[in-house]
C-alpha atoms as a PDB file:
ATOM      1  CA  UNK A   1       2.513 -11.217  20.297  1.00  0.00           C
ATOM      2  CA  UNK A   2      -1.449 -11.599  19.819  1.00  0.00           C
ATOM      3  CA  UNK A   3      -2.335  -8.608  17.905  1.00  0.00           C
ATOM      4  CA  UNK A   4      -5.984  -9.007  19.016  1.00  0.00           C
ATOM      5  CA  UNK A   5      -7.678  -9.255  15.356  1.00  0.00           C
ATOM      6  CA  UNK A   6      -9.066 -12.606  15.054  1.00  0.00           C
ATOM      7  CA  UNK A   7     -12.028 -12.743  13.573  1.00  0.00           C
ATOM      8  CA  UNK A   8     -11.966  -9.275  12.307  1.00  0.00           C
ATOM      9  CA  UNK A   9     -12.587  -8.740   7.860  1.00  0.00           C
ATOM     10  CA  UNK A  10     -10.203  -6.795   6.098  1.00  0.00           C
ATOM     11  CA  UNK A  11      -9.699  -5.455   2.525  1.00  0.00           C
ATOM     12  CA  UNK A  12      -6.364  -5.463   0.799  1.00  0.00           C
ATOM     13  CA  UNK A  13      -6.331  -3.454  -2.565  1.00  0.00           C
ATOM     14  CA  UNK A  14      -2.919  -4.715  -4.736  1.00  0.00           C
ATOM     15  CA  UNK A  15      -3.030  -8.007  -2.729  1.00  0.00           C
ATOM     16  CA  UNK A  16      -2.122  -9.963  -6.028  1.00  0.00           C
ATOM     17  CA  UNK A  17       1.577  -9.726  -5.614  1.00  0.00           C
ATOM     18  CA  UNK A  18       4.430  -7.953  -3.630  1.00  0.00           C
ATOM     19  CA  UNK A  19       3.509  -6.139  -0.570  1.00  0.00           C
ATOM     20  CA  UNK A  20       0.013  -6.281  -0.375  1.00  0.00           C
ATOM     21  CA  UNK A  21       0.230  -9.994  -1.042  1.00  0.00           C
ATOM     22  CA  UNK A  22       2.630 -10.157   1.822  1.00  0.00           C
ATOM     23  CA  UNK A  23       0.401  -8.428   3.771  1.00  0.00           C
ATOM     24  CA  UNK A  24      -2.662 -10.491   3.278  1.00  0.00           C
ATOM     25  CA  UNK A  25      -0.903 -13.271   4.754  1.00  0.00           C
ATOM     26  CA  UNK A  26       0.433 -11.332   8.090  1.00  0.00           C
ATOM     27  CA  UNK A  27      -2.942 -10.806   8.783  1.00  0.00           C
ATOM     28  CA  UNK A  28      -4.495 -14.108   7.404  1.00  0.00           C
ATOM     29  CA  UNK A  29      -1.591 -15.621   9.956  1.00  0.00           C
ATOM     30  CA  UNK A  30      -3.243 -13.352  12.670  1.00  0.00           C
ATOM     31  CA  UNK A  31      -6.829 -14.875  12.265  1.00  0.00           C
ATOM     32  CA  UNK A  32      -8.194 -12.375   9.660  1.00  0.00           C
ATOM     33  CA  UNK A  33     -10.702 -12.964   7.211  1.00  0.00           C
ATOM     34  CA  UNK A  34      -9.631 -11.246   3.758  1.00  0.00           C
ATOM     35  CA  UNK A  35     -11.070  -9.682   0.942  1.00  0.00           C
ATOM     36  CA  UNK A  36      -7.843  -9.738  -1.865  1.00  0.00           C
ATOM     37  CA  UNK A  37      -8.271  -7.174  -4.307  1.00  0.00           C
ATOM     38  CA  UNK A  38      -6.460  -6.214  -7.733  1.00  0.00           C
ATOM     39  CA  UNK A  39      -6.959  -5.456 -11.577  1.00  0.00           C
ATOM     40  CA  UNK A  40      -5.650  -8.416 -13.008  1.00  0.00           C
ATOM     41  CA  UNK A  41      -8.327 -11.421 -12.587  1.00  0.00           C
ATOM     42  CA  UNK A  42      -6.054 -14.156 -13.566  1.00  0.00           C
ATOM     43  CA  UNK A  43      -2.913 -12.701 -11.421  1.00  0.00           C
ATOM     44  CA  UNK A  44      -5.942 -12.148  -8.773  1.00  0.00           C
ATOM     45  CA  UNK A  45      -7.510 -15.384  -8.801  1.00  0.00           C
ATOM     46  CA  UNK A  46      -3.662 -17.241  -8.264  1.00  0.00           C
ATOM     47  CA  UNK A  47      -2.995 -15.188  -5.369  1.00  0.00           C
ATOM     48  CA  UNK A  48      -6.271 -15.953  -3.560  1.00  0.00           C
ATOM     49  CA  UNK A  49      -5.938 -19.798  -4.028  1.00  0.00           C
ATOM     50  CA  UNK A  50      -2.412 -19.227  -2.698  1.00  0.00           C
ATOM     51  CA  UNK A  51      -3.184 -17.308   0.523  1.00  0.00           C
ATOM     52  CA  UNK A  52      -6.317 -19.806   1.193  1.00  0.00           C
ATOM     53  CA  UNK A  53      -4.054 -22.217   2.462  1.00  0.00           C
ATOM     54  CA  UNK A  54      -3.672 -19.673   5.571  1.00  0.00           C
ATOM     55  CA  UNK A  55      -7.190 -18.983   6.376  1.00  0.00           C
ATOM     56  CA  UNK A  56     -10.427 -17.559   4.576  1.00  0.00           C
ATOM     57  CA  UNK A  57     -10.040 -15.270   1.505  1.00  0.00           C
ATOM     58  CA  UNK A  58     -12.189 -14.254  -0.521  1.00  0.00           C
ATOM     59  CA  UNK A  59     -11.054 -11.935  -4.294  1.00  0.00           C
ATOM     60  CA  UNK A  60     -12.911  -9.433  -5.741  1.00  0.00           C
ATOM     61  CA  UNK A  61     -11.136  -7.800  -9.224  1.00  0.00           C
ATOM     62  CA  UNK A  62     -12.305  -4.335  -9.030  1.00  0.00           C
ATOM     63  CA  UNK A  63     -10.813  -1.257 -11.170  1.00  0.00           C
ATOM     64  CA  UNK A  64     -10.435   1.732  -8.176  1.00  0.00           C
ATOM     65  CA  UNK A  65      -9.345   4.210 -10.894  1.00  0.00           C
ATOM     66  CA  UNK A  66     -13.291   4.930 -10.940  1.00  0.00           C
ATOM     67  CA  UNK A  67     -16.170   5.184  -8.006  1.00  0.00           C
ATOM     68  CA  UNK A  68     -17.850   2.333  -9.427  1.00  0.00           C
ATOM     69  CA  UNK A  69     -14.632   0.405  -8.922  1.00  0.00           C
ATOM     70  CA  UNK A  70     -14.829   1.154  -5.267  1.00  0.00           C
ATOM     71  CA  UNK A  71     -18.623   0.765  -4.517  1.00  0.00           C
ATOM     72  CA  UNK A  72     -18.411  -2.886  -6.524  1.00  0.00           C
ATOM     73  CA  UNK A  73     -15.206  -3.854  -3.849  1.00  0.00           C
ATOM     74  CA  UNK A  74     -17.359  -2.364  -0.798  1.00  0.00           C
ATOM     75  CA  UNK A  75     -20.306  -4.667  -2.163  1.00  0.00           C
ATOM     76  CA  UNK A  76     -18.510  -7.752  -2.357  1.00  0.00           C
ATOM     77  CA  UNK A  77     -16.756  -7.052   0.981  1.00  0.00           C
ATOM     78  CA  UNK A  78     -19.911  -6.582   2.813  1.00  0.00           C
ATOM     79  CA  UNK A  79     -21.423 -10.023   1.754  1.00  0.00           C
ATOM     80  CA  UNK A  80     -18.203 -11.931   1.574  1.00  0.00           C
ATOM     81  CA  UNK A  81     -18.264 -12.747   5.355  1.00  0.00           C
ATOM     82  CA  UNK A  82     -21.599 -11.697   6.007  1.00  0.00           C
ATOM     83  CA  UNK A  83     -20.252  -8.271   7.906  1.00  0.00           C
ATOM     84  CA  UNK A  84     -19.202  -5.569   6.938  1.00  0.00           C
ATOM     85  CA  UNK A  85     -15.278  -5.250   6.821  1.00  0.00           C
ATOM     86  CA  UNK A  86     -13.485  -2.982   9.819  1.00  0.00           C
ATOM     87  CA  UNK A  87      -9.581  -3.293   7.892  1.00  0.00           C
ATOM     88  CA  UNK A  88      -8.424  -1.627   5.049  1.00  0.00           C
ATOM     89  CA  UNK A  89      -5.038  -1.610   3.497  1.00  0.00           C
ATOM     90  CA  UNK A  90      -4.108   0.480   0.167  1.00  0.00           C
ATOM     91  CA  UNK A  91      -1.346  -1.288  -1.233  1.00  0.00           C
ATOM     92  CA  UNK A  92      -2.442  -0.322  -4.499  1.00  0.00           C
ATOM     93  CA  UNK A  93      -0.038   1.823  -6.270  1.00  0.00           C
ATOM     94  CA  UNK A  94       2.108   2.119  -9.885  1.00  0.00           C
ATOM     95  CA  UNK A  95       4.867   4.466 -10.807  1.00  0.00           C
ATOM     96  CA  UNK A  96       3.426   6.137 -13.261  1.00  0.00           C
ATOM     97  CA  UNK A  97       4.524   8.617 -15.492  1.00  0.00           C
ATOM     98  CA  UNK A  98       8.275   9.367 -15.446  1.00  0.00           C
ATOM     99  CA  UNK A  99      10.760  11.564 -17.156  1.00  0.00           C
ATOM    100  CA  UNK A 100      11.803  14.903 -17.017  1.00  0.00           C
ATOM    101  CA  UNK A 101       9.020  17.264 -15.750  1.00  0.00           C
ATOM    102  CA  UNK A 102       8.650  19.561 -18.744  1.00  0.00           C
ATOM    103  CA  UNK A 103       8.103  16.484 -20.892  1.00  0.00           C
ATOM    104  CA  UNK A 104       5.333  14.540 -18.343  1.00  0.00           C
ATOM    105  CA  UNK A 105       1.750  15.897 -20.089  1.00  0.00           C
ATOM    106  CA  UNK A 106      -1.397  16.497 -18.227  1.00  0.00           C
ATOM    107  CA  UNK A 107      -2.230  12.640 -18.487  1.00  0.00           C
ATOM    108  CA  UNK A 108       0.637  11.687 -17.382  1.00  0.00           C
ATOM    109  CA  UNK A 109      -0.033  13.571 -14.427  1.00  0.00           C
ATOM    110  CA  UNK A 110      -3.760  12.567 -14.227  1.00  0.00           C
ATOM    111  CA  UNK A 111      -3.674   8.874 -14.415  1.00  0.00           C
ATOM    112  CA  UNK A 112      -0.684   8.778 -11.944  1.00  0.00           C
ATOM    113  CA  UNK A 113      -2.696  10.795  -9.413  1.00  0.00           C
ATOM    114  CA  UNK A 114      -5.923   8.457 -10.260  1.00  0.00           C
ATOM    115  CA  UNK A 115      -3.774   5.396  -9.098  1.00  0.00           C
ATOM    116  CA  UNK A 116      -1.690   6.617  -6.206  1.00  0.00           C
ATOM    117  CA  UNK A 117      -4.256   9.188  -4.707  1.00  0.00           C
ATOM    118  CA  UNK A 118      -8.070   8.828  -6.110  1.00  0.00           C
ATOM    119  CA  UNK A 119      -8.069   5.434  -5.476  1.00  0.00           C
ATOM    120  CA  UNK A 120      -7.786   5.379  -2.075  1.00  0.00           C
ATOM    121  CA  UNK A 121      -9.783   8.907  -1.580  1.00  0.00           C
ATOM    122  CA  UNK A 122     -11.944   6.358  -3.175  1.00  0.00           C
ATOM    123  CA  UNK A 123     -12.058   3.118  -0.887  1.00  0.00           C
ATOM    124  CA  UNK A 124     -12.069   4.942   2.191  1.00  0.00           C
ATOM    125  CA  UNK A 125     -15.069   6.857   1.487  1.00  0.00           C
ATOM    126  CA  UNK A 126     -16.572   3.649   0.588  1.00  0.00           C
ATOM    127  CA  UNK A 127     -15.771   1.864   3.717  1.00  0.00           C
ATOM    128  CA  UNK A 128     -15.422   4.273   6.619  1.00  0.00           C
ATOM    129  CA  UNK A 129     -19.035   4.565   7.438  1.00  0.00           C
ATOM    130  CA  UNK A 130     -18.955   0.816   8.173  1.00  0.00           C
ATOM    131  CA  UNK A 131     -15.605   0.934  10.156  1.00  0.00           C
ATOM    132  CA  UNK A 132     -17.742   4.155  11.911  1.00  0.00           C
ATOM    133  CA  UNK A 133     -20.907   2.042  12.542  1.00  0.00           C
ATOM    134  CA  UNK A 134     -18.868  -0.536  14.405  1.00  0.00           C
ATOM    135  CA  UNK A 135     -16.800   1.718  16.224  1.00  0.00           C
ATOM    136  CA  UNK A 136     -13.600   0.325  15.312  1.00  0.00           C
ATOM    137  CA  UNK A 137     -11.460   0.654  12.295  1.00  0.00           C
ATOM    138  CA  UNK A 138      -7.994   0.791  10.806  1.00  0.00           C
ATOM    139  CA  UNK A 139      -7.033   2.035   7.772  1.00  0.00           C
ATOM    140  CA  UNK A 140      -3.251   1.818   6.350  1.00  0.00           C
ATOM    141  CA  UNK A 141      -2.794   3.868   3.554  1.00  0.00           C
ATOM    142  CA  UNK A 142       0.919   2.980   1.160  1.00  0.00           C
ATOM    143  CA  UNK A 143       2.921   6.133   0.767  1.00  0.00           C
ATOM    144  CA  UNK A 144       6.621   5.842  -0.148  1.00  0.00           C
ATOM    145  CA  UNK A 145       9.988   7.960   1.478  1.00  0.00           C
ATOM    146  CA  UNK A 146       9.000   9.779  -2.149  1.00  0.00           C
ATOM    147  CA  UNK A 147       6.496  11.835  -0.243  1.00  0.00           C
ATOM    148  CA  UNK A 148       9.133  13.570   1.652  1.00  0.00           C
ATOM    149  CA  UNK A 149      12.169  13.225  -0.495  1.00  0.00           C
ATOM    150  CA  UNK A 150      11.142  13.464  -4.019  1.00  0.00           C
ATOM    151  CA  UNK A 151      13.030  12.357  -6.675  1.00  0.00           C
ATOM    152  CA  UNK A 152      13.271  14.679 -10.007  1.00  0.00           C
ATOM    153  CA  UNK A 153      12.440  11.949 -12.546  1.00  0.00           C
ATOM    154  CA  UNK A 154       9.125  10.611 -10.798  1.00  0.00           C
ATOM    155  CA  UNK A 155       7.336  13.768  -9.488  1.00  0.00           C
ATOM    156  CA  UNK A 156       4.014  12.908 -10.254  1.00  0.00           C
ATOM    157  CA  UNK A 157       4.348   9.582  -8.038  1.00  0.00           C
ATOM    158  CA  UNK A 158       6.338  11.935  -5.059  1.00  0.00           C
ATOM    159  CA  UNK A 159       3.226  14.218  -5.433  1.00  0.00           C
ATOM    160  CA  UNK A 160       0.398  11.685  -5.238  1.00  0.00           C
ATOM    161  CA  UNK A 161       2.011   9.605  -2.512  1.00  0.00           C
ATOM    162  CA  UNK A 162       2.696  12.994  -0.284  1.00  0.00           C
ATOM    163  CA  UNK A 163      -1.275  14.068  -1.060  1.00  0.00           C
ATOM    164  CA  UNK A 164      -1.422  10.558   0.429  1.00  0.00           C
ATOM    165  CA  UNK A 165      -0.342  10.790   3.488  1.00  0.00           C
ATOM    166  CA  UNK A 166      -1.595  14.240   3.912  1.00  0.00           C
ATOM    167  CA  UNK A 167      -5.027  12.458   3.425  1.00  0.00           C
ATOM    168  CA  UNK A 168      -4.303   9.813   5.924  1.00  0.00           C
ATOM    169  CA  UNK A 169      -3.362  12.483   8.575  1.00  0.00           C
ATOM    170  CA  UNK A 170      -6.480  14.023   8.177  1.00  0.00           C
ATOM    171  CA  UNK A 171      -8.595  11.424   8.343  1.00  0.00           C
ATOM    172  CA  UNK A 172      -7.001  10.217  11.336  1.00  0.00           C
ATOM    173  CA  UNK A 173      -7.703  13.976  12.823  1.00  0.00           C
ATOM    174  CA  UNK A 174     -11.714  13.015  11.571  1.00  0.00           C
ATOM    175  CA  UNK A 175     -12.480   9.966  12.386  1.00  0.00           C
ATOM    176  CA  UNK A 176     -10.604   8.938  15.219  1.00  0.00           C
ATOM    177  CA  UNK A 177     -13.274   9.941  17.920  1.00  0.00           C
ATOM    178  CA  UNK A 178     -15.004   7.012  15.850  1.00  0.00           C
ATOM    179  CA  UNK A 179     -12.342   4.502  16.808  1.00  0.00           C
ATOM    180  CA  UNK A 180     -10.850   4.506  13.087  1.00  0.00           C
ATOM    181  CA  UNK A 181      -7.378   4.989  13.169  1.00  0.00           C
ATOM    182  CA  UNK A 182      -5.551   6.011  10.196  1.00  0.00           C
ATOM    183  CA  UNK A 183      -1.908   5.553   9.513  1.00  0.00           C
ATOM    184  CA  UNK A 184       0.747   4.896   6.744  1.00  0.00           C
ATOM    185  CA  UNK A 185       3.300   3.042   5.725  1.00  0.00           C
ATOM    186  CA  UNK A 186       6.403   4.360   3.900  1.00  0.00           C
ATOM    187  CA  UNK A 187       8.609   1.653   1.929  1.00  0.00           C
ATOM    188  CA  UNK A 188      11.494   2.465   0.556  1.00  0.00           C
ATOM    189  CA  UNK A 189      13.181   0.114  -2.356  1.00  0.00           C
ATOM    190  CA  UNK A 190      11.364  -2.875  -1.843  1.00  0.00           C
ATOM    191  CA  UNK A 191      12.033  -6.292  -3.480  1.00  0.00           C
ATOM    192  CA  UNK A 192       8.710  -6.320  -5.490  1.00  0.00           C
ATOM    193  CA  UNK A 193       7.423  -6.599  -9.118  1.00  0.00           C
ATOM    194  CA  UNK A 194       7.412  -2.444  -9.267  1.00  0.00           C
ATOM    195  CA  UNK A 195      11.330  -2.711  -8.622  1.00  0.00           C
ATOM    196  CA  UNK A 196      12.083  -5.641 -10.314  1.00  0.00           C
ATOM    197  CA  UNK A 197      11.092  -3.820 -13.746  1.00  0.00           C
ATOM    198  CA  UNK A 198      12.792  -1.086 -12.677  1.00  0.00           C
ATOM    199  CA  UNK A 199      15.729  -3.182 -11.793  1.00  0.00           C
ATOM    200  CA  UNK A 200      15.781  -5.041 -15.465  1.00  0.00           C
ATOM    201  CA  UNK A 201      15.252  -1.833 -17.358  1.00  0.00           C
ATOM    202  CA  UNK A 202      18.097  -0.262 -15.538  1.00  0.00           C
ATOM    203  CA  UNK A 203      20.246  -3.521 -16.184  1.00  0.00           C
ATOM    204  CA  UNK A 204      19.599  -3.566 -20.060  1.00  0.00           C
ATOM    205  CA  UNK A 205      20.180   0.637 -20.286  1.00  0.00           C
ATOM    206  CA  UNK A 206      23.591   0.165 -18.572  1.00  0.00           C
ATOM    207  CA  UNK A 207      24.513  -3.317 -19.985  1.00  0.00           C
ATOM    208  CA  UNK A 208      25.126  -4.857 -16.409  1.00  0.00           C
ATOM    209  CA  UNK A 209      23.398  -7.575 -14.414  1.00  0.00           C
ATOM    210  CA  UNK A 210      20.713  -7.339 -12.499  1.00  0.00           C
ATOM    211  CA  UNK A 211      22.620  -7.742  -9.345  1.00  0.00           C
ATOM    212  CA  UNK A 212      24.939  -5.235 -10.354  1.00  0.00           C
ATOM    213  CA  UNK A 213      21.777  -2.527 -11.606  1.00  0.00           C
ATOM    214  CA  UNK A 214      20.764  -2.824  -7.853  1.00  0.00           C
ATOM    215  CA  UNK A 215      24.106  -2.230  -6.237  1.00  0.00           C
ATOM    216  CA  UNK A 216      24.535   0.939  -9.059  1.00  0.00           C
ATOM    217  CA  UNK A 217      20.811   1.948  -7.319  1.00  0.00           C
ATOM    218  CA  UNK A 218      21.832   2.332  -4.312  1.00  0.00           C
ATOM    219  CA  UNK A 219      25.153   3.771  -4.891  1.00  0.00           C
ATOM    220  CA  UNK A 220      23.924   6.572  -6.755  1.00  0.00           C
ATOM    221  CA  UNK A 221      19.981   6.918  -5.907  1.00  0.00           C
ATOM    222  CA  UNK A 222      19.562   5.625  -2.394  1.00  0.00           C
ATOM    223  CA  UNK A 223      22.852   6.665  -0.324  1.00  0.00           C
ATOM    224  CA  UNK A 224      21.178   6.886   2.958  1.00  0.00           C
ATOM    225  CA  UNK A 225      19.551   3.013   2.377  1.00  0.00           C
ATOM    226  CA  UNK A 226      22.647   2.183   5.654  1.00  0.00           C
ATOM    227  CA  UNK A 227      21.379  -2.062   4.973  1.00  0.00           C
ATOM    228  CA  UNK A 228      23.111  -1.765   1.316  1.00  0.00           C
ATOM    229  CA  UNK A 229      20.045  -4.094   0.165  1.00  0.00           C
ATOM    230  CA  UNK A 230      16.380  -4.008  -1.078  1.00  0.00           C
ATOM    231  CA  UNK A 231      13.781  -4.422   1.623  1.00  0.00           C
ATOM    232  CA  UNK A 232      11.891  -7.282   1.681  1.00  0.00           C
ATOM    233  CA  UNK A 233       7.914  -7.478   1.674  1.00  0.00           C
ATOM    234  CA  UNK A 234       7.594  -9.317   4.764  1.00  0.00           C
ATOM    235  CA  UNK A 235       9.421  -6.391   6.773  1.00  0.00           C
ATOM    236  CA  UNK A 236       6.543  -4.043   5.507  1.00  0.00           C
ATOM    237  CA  UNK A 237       3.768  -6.528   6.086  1.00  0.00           C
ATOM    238  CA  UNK A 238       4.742  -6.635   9.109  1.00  0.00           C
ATOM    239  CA  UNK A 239       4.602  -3.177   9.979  1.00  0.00           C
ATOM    240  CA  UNK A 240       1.244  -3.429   8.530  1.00  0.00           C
ATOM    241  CA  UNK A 241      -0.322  -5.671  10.200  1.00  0.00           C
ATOM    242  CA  UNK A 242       0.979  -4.182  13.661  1.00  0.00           C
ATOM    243  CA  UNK A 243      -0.914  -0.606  12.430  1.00  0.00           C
ATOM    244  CA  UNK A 244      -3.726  -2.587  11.977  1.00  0.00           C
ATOM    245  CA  UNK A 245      -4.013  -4.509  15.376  1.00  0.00           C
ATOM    246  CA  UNK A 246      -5.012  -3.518  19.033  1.00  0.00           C
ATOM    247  CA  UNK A 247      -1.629  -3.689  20.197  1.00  0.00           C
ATOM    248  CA  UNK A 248      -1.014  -0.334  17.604  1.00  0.00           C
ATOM    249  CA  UNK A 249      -4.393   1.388  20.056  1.00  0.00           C
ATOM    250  CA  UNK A 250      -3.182   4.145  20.355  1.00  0.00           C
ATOM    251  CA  UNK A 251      -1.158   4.840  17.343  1.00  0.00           C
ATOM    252  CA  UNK A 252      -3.396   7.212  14.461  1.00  0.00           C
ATOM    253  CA  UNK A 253      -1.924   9.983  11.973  1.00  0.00           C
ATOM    254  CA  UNK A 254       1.157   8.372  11.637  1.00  0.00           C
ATOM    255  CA  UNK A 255       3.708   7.875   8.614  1.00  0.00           C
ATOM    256  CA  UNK A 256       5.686   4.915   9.480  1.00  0.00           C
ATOM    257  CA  UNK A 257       8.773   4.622   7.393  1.00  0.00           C
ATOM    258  CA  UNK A 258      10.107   1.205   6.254  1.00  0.00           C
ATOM    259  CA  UNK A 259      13.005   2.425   4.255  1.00  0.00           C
ATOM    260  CA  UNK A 260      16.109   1.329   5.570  1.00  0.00           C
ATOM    261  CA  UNK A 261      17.086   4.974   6.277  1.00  0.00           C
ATOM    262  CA  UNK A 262      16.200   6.486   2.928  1.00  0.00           C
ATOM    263  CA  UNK A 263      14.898   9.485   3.893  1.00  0.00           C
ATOM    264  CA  UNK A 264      17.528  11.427   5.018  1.00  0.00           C
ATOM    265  CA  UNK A 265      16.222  13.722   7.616  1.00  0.00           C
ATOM    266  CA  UNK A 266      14.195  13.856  10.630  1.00  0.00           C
ATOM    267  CA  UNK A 267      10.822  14.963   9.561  1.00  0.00           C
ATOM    268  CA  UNK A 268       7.575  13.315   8.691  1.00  0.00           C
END
């Protein structure tokens, strides 16, 4: 399937490993120039070089826990390919701050919604008014099945990533008359570094392999998971890159789950 988006510049925030990395090179594969982005300049710098072999990239480290963060990655964008970029997709993302809820502090709280929700408040306000300029945009936002099935231990993250996808439903309501169409994705358990940590932590708590800390997972944490597995990137990068093509023209406001059946119910 041609998804139409050759040629076209797009920004991917988290694009040093896991599923924005994955992502990158759906739509590097599709004829997509890209602008990788991340924290991490050495971890940032690898990934590029990697994902050059599939087309042009160009990385830009940039912290998007402040506006400065964001305004630095929208000036590098807009001179990287000489145009100003009409793709954006917020992989960006941590855990956060964990525990029980009467023991999480007000910076727990705080940095978790900087990451997960300010961030991309952040990038979108610094890109949309290109995307608006050229009539034509897509935005896809990472939100998690925690948005609509929280888990006790990692509120903070359920909260942010719900805010999240409230925020990508009503920019979608906004900005679509503009030709920018917002969406989300929603993994669910995905083979990544995030889950890998969380995997080996698990494994040394209960004194079991790692293999067996991921079966335990799903056993007792993610019942309705019905593929007994961890996703892989490339099934969420591919979802991505769909939201972001012309084939997905008429698709905006939308939460699209990649969970494996997760969420157990039948609303957003």
């Amino acid at each position: 399937m041609d998804l139409g988006i050759r040629g076209r510049i797009a920004v991917v925030t988290g694009g040093d490993s896991g599923m924005g990395f994955v992502s990158a090179q759906y739509l590097l594969r599709e004829g997509v120039k890209v602008v990788l982005s991340d924290v991490k300049e050495d971890e940032l710098r690898r990934a590029a070089a990697e994902l050059a072999e599939l087309g042009p990239v160009e990385a830009c480290q940039a912290d998007l826990s402040s506006e400065a963060g964001a305004l630095k990655l929208r000036d590098f964008a807009d001179a990287a390919f000489d145009a100003k970029p009409s793709i954006l997709v917020n992989a960006a993302g941590v855990t956060g701050a964990t525990g029980d809820f009467l023991e999480i502090d007000d910076a727990g709280w705080l940095s978790t919604i900087q990451a997960d929700l300010m961030a991309a408040v952040r990038v979108a306000r610094a890109f949309l008014p290109g995307m608006r300029a050229q009539k034509w945009g897509r935005i896809v936002f990472f939100t998690s099945e925690d948005a609509v099935q929280p888990y006790v231990e990692e509120l903070p993250y359920c909260a942010a990533k719900a805010g999240l996808m409230n925020l990508a439903k009503g920019l979608s309501k906004a900005y679509g008359a503009d030709g920018v169409l917002v969406n989300s994705v929603a993994p669910a358990f995905v083979a990544t570094p995030m889950t890998d940590a969380m995997m080996e932590k698990r494994a040394k708590e209960l004194g079991v392999s790692f293999d067996e800390a991921v079966e335990s997972f799903l056993d007792e944490k993610r019942p309705g998971i019905v593929a007994r597995r961890r996703g892989r990137p490339e099934e969420v990068a591919a979802a991505v890159a769909f939201l972001c093509s012309e084939q997905a023209s008429f698709i905006t406001g939308e939460n699209l789950r990649v969970d494996g059946g997760a969420v157990m119910t039948m609303a957003a």
